[in-house]
Every structure is written in structure tokens, then in C-alpha cells.
N, C-alpha and C. Protein backbone atom coordinates (compact mmCIF):
# COMPACT_ATOMS: atom_id res chain seq x y z
N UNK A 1 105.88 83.92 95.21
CA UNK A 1 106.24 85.25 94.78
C UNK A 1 106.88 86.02 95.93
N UNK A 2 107.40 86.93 95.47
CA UNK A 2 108.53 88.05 96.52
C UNK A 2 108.19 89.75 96.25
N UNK A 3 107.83 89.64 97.78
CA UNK A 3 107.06 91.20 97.81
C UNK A 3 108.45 92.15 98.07
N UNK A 4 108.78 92.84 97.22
CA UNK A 4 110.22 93.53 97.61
C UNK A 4 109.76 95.10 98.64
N UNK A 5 108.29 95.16 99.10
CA UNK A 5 108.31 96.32 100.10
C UNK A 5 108.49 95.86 101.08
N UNK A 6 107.94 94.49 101.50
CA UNK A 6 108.12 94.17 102.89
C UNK A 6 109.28 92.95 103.19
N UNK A 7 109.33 92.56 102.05
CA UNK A 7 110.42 91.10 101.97
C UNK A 7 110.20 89.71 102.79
N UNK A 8 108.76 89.79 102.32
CA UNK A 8 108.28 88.47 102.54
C UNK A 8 108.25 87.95 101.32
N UNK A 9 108.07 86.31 101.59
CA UNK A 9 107.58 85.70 100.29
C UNK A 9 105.96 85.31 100.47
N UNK A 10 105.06 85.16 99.32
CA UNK A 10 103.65 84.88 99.62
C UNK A 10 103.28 84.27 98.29
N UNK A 11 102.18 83.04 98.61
CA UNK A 11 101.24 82.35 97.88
C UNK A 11 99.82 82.52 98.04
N UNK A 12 99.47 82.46 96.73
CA UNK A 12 97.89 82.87 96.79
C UNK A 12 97.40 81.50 96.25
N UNK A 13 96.64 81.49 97.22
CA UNK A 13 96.08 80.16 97.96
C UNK A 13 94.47 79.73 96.96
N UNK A 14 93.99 81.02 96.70
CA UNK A 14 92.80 80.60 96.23
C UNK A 14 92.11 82.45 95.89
N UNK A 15 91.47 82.55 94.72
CA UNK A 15 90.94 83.34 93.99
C UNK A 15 89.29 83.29 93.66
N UNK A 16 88.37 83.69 94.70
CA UNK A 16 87.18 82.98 94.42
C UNK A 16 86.15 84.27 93.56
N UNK A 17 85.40 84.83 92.60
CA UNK A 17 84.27 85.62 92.72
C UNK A 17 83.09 85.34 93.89
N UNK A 18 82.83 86.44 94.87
CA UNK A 18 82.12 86.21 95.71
C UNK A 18 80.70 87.43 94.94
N UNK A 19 79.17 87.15 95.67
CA UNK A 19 78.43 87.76 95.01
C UNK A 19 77.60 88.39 96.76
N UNK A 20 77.37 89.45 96.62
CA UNK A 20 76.15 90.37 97.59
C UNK A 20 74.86 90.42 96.90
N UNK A 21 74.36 90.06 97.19
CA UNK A 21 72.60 90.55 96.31
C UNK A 21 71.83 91.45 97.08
N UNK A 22 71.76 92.51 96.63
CA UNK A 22 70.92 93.66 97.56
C UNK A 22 69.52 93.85 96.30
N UNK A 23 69.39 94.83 96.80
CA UNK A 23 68.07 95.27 95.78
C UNK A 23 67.92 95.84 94.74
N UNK A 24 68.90 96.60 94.44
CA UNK A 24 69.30 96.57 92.85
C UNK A 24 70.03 95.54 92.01
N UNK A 25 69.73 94.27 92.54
CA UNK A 25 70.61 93.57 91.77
C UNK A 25 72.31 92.66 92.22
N UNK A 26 72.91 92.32 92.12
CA UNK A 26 73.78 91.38 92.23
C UNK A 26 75.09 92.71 92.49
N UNK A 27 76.42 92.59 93.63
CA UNK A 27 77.59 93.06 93.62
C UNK A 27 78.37 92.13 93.57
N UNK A 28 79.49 91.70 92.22
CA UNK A 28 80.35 91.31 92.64
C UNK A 28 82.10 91.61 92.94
N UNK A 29 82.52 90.54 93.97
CA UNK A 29 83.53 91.14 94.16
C UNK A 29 84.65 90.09 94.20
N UNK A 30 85.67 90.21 94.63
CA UNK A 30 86.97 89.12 94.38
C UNK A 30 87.64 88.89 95.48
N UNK A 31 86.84 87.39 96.54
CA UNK A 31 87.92 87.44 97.59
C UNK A 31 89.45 86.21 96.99
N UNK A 32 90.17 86.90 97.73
CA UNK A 32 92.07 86.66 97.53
C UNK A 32 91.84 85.94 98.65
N UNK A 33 92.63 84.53 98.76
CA UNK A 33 93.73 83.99 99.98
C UNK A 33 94.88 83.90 99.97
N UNK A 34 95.92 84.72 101.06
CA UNK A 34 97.08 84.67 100.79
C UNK A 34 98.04 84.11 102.00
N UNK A 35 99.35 83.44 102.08
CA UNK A 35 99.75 82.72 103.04
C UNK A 35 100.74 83.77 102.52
N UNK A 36 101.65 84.34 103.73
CA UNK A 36 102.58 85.16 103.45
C UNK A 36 103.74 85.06 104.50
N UNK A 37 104.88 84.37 103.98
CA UNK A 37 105.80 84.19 105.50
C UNK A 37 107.73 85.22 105.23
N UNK A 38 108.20 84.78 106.29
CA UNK A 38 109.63 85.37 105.60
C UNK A 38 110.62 84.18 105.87
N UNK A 39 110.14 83.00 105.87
CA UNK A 39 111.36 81.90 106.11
C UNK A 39 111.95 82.19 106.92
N UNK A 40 111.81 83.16 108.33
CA UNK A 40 112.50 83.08 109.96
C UNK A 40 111.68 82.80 110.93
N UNK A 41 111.20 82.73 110.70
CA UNK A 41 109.96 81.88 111.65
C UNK A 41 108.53 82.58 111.75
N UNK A 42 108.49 83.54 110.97
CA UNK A 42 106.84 84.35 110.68
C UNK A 42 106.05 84.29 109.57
N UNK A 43 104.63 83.23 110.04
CA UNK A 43 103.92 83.48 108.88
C UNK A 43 102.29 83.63 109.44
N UNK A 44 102.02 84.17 108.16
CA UNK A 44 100.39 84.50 108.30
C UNK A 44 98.97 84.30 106.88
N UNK A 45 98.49 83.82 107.37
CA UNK A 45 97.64 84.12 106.77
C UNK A 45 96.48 85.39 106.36
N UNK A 46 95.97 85.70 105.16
CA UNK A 46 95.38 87.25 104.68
C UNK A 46 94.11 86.64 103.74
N UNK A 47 92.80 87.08 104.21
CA UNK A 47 91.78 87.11 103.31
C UNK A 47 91.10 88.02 102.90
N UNK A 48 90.84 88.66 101.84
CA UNK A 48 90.35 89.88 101.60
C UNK A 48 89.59 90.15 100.70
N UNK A 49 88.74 91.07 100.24
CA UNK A 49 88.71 91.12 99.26
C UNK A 49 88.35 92.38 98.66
N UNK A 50 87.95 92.57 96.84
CA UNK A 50 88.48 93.59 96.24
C UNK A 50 88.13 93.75 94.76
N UNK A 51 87.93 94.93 94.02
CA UNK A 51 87.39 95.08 92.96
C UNK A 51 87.82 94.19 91.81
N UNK A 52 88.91 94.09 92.16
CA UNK A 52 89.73 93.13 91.06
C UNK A 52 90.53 92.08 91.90
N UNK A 53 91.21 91.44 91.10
CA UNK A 53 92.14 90.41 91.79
C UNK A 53 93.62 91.28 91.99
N UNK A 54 94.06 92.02 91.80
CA UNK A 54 95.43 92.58 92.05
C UNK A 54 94.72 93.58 93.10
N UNK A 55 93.72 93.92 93.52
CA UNK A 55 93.76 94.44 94.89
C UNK A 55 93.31 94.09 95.69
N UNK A 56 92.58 92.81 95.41
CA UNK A 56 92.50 91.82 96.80
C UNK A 56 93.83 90.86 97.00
N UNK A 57 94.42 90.68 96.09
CA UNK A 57 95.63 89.89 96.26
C UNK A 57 96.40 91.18 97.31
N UNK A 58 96.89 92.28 96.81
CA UNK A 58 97.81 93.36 97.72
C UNK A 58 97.13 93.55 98.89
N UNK A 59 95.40 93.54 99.09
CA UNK A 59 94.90 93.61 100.81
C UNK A 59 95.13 92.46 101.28
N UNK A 60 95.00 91.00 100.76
CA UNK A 60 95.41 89.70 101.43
C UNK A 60 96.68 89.73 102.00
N UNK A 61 98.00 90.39 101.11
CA UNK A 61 98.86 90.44 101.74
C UNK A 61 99.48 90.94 102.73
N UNK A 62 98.49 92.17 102.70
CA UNK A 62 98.86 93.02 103.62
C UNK A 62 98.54 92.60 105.30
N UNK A 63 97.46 91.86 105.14
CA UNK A 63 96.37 91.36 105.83
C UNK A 63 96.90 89.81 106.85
N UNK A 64 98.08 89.29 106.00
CA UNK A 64 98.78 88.24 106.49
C UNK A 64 99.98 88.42 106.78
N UNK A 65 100.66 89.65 106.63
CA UNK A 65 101.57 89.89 107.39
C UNK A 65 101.00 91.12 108.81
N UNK A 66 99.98 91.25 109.15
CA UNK A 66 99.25 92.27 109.64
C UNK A 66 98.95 91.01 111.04
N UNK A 67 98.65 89.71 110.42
CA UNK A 67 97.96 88.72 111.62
C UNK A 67 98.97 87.83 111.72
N UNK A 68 100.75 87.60 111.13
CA UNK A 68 101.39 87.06 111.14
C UNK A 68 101.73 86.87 112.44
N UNK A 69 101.90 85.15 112.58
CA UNK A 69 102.69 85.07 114.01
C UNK A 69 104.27 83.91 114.15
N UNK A 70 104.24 83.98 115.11
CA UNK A 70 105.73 83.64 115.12
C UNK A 70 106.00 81.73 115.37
N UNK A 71 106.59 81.62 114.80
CA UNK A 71 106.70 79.69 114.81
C UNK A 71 108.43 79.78 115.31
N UNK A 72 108.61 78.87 116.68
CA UNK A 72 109.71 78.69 116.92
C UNK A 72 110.53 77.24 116.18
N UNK A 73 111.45 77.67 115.77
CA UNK A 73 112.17 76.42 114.89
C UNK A 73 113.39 75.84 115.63
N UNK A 74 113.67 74.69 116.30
CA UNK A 74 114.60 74.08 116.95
C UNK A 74 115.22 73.48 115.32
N UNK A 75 116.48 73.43 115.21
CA UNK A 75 116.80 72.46 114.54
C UNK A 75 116.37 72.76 112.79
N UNK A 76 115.69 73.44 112.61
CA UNK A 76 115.12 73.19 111.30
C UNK A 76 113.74 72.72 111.76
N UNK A 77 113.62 72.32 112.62
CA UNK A 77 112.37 72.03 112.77
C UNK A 77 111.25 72.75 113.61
N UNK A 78 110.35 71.84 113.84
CA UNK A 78 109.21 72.48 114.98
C UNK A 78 109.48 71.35 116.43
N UNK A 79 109.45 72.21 117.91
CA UNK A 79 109.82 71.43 118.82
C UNK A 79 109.07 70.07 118.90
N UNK A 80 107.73 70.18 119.03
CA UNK A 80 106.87 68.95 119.19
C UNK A 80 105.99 68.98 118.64
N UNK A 81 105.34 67.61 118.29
CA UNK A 81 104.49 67.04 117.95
C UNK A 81 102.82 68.05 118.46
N UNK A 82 102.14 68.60 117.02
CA UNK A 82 100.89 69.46 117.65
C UNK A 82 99.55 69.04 116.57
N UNK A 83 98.76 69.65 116.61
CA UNK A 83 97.85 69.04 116.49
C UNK A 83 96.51 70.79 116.20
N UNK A 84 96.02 71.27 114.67
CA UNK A 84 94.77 71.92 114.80
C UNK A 84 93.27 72.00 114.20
N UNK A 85 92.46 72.44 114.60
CA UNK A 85 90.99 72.09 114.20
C UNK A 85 90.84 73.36 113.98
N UNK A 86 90.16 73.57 112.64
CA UNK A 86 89.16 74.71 112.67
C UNK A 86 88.02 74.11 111.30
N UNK A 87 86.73 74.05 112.09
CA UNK A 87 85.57 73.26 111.33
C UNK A 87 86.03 72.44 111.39
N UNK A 88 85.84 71.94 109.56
CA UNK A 88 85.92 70.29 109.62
C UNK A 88 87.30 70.06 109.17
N UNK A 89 88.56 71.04 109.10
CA UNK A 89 89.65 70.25 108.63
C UNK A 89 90.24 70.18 110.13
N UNK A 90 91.32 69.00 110.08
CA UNK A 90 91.93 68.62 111.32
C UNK A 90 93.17 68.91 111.13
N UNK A 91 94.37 68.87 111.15
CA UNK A 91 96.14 68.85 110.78
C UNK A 91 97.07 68.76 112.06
N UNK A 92 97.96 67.39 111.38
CA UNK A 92 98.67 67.06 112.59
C UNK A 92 99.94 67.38 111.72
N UNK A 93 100.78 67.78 113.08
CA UNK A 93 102.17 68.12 112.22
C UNK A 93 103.42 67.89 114.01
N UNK A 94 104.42 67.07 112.66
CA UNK A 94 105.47 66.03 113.55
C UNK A 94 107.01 66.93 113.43
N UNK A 95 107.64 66.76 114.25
CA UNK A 95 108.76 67.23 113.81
C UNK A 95 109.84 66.18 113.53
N UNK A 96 110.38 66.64 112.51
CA UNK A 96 110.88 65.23 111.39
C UNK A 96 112.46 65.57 112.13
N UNK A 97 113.69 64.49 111.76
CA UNK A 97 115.00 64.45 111.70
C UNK A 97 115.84 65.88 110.52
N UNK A 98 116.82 65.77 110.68
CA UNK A 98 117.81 66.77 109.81
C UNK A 98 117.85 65.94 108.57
N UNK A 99 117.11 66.54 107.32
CA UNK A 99 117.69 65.74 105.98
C UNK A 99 116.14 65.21 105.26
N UNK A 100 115.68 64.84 106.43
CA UNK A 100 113.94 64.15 105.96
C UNK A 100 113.27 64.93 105.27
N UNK A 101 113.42 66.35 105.22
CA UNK A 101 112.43 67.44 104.54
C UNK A 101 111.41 67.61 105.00
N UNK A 102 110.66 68.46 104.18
CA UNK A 102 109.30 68.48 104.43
C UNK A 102 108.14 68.35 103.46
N UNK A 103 107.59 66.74 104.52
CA UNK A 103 106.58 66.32 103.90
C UNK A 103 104.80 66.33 104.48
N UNK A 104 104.48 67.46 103.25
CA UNK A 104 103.00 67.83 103.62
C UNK A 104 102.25 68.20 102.93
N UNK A 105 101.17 67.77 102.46
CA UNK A 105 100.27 68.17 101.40
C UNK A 105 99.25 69.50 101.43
N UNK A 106 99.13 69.88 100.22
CA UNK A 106 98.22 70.99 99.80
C UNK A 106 98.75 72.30 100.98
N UNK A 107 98.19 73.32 101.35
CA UNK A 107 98.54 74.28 101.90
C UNK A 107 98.81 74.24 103.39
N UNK A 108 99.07 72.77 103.95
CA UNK A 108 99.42 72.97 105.11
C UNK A 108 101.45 73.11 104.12
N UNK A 109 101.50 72.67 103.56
CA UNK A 109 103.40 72.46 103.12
C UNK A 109 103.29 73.71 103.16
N UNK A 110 102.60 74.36 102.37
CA UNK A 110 102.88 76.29 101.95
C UNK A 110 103.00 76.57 103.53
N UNK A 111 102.38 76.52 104.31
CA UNK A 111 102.41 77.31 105.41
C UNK A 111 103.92 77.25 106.00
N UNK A 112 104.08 75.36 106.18
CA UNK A 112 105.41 75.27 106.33
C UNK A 112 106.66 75.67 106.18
N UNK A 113 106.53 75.81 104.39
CA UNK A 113 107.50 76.28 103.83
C UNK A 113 107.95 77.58 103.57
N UNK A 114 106.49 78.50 104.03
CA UNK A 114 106.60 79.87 104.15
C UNK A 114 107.56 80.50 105.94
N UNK A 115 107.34 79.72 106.47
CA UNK A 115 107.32 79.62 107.69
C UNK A 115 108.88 79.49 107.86
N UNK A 116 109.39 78.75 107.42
CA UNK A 116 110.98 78.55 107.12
C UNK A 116 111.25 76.99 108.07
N UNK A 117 110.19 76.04 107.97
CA UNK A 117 110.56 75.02 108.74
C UNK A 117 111.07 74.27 107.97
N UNK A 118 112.08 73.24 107.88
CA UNK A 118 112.69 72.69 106.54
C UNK A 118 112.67 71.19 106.61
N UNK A 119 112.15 70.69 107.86
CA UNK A 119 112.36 69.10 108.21
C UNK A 119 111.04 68.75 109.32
N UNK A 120 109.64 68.60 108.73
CA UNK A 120 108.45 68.37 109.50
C UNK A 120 107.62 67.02 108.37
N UNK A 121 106.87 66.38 109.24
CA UNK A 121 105.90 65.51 108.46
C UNK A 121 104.09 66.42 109.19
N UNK A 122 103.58 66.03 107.74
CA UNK A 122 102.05 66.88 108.43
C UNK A 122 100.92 65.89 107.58
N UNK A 123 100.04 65.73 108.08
CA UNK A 123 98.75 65.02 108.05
C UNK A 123 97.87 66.14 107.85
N UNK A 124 97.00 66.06 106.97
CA UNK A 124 95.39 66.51 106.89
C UNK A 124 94.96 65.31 107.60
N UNK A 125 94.08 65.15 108.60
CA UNK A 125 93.25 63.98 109.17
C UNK A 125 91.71 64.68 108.50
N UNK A 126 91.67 65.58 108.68
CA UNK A 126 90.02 66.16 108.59
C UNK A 126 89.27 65.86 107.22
N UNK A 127 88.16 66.15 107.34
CA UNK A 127 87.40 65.36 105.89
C UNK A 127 87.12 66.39 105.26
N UNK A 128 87.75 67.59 104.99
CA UNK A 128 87.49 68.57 103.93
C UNK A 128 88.56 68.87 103.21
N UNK A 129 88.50 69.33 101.89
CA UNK A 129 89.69 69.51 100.48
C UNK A 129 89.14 71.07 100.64
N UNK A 130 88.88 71.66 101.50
CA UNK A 130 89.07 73.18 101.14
C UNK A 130 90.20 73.65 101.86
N UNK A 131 90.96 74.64 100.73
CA UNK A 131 92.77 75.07 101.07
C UNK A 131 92.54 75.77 102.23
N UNK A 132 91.43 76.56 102.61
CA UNK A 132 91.20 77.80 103.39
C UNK A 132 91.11 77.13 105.14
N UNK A 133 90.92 76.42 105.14
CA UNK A 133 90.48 75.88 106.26
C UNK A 133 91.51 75.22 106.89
N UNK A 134 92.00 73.90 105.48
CA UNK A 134 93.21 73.68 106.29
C UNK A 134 94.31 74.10 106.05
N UNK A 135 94.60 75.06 105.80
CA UNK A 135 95.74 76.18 105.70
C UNK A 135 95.26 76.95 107.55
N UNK A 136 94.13 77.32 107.61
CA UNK A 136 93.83 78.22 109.18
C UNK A 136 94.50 77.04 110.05
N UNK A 137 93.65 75.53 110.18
CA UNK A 137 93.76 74.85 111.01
C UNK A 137 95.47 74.35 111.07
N UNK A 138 96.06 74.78 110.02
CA UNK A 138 97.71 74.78 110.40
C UNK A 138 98.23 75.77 110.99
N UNK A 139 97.75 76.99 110.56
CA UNK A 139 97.68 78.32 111.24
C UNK A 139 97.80 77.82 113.00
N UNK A 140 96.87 77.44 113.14
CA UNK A 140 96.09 76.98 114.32
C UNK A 140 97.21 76.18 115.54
N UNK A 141 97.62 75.02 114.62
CA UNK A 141 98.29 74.34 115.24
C UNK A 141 99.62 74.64 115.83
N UNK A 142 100.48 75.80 114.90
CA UNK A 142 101.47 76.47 115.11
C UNK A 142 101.43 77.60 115.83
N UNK A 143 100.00 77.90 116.42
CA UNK A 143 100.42 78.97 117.35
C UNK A 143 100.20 78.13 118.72
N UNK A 144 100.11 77.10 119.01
CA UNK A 144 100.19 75.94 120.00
C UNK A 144 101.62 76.06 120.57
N UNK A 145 102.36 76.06 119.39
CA UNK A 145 103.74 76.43 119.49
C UNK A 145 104.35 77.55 120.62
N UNK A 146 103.70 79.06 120.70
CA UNK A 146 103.63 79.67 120.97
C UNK A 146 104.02 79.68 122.54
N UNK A 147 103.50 78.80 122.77
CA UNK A 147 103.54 78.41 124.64
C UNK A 147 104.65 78.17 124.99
N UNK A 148 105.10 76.96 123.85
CA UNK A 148 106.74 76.18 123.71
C UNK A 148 107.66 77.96 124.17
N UNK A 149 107.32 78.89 123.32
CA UNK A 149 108.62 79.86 123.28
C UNK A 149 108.79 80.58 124.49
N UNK A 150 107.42 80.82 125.10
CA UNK A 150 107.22 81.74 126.64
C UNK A 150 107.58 80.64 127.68
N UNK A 151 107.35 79.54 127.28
CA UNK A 151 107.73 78.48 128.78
C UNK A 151 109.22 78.53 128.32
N UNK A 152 109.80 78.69 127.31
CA UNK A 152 111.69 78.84 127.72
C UNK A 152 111.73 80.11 127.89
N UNK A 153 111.86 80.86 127.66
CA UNK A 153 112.18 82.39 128.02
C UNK A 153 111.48 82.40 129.61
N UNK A 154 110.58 82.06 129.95
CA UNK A 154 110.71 81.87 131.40
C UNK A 154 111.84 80.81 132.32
N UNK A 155 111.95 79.84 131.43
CA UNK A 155 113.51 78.79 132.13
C UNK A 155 114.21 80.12 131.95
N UNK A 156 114.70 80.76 130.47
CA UNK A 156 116.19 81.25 130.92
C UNK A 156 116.18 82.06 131.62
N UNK A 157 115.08 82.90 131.77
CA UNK A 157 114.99 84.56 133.19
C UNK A 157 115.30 84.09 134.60
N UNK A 158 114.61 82.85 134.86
CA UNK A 158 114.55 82.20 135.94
C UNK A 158 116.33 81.46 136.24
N UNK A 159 116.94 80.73 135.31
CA UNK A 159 118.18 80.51 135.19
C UNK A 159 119.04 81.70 135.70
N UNK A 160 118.86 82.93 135.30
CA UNK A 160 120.10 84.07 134.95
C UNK A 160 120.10 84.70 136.44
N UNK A 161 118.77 84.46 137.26
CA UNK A 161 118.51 85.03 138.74
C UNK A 161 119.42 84.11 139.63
């Protein structure tokens, strides 16, 4: 879907009823997961939640472009080969040739494809099928990336002296 205030695109990842039990009895409420990128190299993840599902879906979103971070793309791709953990999911992600696409299952691809990378291969290694986790632990792996962009912008400052 296409948020026309901010002009990202975003997928909702997962819709759960969550429950509080206090002492009068049971609250429930509606957490949203949302992956929200703009296909230039920013994406984020948003979890929230909310009386209904259309306002935990609009705080998720808000929420993942709020923690959005930046993925550098050489080529269509991602520079190198990385690697993230969070709990028990694991995700490895390769940077593929011009033309190969991108091949990656369940919400590590969304992240990808939100992300605007267009030519990567990605592995779940980890032993869990929950989207939330390994959607973070891709999260995870792509801000590894992060280092990649400050170690060149230090070559070119250092170059221009």
C-alpha cells in the first residue's frame, strides 16, 4: 500500500489481538506490524498498537518511518555479504548480479523490496516462522551496512584534502 502523506510504500506484516488482564477483567487491544520503506534506500520497521486495527496500523506506520534507517545500494544492490540475529531468527543476505532479482522469503523480501534493493539473495538460517523477528533480524543485518557508508564518506573527505 501507498501512504500519499508521507510517500512511502508499507506492508502490514501481521495483525495480532493482544490481551492485559488487570482486575476488572480482561483489556483488549490490537497490536499492527508494519515494514514501511520509500524504494531509495530507507526502510523501517513500526509496532504498535491500538483500539482498532486502522489505528494501530496508522501508529505502526508512523512508528517505522520514525525508526527508519538508511540501506546503501551499490548497483541495485547491497555492497556485501551480511549477516543478523535477533532471538532465534538468524538472516543472511548476499548481494546478487544485475538481472538475478530478488530472491528472499517471507518478510525478509518485504524488507528488501521496501528498501529499493532490486538484485540480493537472502536466507532465513534461524529456526523460527515468526514474521516479526525475522523481519527485525533483517532490520538488523542492514544496519551492518551502515559502517559500509561512513567508511566511504571518510575515503572521499580524506581524498578531496
Amino acid at each position: 500500500m501507498f501512504d500519499r502523506k508521507t510517500g512511502w510504500e508499507y506492508r502490514v506484516v501481521e495483525v495480532k489481538r493482544v490481551t492485559r488482564v488487570t482486575r476488572g477483567g480482561k483489556r483488549f487491544k490490537i497490536r499492527a506490524v508494519v515494514i514501511a520503506g520509500d524504494k531509495k534506500g530507507r526502510v523501517g520497521i513500526g509496532i504498535e498498537k491500538g483500539d482498532d486495527v486502522s489505528q494501530a496500523v496508522s501508529k505502526a506506520l508512523n512508528a517505522a518511518i520514525k525508526n527508519s534507517i538508511l540501506v546503501p545500494i551499490v548497483n541495485k544492490t547491497i555492497p556485501y555479504r551480511v549477516e543478523g540475529k535477533v532471538s532465534a531468527a538468524k538472516v543472511l543476505i548476499k548481494p546478487a548480479k544485475e538481472g538475478k532479482g530478488l530472491i528472499a522469503g517471507g518478510t525478509v523480501r518485504l524488507v528488501l523490496e521496501l528498501a529499493g534493493v532490486e538484485n540480493a539473495t537472502a536466507k532465513i538460517i534461524g529456526v523460527t516462522k515468526n514474521p516479526l523477528t525475522n523481519a527485525l533480524s533483517a532490520i538488523e543485518a542492514l544496519k551492518k551496512l551502515n559502517k559500509y557508508v561512513k567508511i566511504e564518506e571518510n575515503a572521499n573527505q580524506s581524498n578531496q584534502v
